[in-house]
C-alpha atoms as a PDB file:
ATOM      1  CA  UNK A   1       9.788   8.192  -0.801  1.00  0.00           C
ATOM      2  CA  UNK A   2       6.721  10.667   0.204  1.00  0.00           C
ATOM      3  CA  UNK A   3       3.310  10.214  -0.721  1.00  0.00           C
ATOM      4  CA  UNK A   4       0.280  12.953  -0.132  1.00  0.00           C
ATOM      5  CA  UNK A   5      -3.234  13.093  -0.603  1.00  0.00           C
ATOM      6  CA  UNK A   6      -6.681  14.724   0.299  1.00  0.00           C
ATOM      7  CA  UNK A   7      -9.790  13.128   0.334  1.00  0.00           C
ATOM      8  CA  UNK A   8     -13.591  13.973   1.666  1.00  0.00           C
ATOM      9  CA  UNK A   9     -14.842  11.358   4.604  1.00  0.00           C
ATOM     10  CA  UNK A  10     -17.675  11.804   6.507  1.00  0.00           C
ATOM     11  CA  UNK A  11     -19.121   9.569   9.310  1.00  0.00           C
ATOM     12  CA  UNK A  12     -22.802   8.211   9.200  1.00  0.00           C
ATOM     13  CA  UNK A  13     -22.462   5.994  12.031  1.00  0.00           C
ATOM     14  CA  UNK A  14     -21.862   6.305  15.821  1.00  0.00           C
ATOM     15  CA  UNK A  15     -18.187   6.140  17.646  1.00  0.00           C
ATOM     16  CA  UNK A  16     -16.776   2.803  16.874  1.00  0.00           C
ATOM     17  CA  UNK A  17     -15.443   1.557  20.160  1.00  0.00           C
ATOM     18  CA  UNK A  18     -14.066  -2.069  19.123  1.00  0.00           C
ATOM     19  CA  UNK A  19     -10.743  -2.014  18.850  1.00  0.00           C
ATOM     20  CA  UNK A  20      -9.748  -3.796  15.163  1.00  0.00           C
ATOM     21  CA  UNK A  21     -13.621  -3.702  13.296  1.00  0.00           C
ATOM     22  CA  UNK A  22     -12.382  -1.576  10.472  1.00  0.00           C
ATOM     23  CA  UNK A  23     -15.994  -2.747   8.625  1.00  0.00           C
ATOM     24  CA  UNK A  24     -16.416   1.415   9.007  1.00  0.00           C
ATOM     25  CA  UNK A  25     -13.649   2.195   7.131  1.00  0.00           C
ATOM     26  CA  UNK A  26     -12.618   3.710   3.894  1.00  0.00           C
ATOM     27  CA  UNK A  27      -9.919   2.266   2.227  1.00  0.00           C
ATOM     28  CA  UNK A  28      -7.507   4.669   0.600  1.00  0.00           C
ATOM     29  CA  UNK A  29      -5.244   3.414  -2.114  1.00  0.00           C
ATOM     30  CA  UNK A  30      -1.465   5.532  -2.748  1.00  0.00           C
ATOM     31  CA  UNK A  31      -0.552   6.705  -5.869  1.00  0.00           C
ATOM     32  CA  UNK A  32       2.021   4.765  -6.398  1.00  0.00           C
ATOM     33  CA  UNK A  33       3.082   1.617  -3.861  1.00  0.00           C
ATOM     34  CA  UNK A  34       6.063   1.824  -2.075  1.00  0.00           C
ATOM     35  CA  UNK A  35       8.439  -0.944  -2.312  1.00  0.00           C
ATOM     36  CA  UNK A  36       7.380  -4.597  -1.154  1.00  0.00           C
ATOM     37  CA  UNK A  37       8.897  -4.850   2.292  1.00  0.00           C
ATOM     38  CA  UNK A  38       8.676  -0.981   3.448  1.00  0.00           C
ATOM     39  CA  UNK A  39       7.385  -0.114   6.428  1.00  0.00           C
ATOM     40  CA  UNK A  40       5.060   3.015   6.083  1.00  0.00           C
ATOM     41  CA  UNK A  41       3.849   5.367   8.529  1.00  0.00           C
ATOM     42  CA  UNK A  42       0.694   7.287   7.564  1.00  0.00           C
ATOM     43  CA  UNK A  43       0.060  11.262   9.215  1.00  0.00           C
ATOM     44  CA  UNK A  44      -3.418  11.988   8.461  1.00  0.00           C
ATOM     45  CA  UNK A  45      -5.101  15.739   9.586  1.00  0.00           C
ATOM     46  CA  UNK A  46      -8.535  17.478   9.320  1.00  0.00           C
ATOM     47  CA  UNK A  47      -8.104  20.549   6.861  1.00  0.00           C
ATOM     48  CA  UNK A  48     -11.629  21.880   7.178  1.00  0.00           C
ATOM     49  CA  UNK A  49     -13.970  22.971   9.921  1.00  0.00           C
ATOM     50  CA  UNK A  50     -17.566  22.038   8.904  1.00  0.00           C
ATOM     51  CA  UNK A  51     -19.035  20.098  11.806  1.00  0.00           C
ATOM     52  CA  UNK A  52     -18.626  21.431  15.571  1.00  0.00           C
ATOM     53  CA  UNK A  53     -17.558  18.514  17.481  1.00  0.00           C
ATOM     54  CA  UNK A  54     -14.513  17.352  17.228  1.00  0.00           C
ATOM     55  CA  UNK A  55     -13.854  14.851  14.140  1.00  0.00           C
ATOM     56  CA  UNK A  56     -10.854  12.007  15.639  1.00  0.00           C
ATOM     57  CA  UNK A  57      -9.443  10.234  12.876  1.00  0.00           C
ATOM     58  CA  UNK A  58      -9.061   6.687  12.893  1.00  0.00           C
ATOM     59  CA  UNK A  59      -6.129   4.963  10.824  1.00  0.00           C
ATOM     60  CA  UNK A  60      -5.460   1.210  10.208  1.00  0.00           C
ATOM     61  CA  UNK A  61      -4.321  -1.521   7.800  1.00  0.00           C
ATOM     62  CA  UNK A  62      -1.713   0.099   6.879  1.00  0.00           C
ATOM     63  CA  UNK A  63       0.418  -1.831   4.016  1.00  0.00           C
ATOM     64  CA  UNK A  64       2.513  -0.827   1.213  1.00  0.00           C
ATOM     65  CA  UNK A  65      -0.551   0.205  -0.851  1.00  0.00           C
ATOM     66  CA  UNK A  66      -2.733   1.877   1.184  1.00  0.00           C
ATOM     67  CA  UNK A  67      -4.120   2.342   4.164  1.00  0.00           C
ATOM     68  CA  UNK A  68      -7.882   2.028   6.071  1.00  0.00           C
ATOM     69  CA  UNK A  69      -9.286   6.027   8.012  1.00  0.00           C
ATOM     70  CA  UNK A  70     -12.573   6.691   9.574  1.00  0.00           C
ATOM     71  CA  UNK A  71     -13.446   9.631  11.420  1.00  0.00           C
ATOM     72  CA  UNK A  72     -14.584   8.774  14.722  1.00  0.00           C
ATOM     73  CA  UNK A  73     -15.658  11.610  16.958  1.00  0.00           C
ATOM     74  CA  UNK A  74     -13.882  11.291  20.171  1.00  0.00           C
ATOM     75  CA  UNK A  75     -14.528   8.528  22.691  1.00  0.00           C
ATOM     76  CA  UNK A  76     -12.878   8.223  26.316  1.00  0.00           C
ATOM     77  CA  UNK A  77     -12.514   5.002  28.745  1.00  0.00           C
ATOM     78  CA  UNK A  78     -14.377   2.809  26.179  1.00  0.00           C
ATOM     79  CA  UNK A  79     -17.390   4.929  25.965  1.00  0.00           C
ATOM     80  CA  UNK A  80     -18.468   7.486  23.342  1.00  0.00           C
ATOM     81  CA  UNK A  81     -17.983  11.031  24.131  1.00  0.00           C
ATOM     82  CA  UNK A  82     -20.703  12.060  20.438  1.00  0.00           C
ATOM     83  CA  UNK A  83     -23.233  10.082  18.952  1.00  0.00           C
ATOM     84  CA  UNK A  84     -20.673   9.711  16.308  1.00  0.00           C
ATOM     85  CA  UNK A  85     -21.714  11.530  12.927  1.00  0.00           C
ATOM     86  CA  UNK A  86     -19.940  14.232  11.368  1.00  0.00           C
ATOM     87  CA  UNK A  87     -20.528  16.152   8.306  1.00  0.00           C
ATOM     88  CA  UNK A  88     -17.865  15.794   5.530  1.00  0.00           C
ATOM     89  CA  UNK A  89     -14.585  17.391   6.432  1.00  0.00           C
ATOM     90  CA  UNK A  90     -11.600  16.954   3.795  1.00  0.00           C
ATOM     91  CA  UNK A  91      -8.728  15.251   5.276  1.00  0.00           C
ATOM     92  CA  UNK A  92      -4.796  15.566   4.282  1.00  0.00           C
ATOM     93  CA  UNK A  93      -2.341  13.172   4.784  1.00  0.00           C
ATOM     94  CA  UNK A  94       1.352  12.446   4.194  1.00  0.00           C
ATOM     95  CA  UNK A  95       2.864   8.827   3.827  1.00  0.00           C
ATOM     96  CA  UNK A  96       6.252   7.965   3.845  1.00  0.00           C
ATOM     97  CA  UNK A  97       9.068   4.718   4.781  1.00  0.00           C
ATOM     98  CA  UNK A  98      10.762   4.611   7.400  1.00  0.00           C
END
């Protein structure tokens, strides 16, 4: 079973840096759930080119139902590379079992 979507995310706040605070996130809810027990694997990717730095996507919580994303410009050896905020990009992304 495959699952696709688009959605619009932006990012008002600076690079998150703390590895499990999701409190940034948007949750994104599927379609349809896949079956109770599933593993899922979620492949999210920029579409659009409206800012000019580089928008890193962020992806967590993933369950049968959905899934957290933030877009987190990019950040190296624990320390923000961008002050964090990006215009509103649409994102794709394909979810499927394993």
């Amino acid at each position: 079973m495959t699952q696709t979507g688009t959605l619009q995310l932006s990012s008002s706040s600076a690079v998150a840096l703390k590895g499990g605070d999701t409190s940034t996130f948007t949750q994104v809810t599927f379609p349809s759930p896949f079956p109770r027990g599933s593993t899922v694997i979620v492949v999210p990717f920029v579409q659009t080119f409206a800012g000019p730095d580089t928008p890193g996507l962020r992806i967590a919580d993933v369950t049968v139902t959905g899934f957290k994303i933030r877009m987190n410009e990019l950040a190296g050896s624990g320390k923000a590379l961008s002050d964090g905020t990006h215009t509103s990009e649409t994102v794709g992304w394909i979810a499927s079992t394993v």
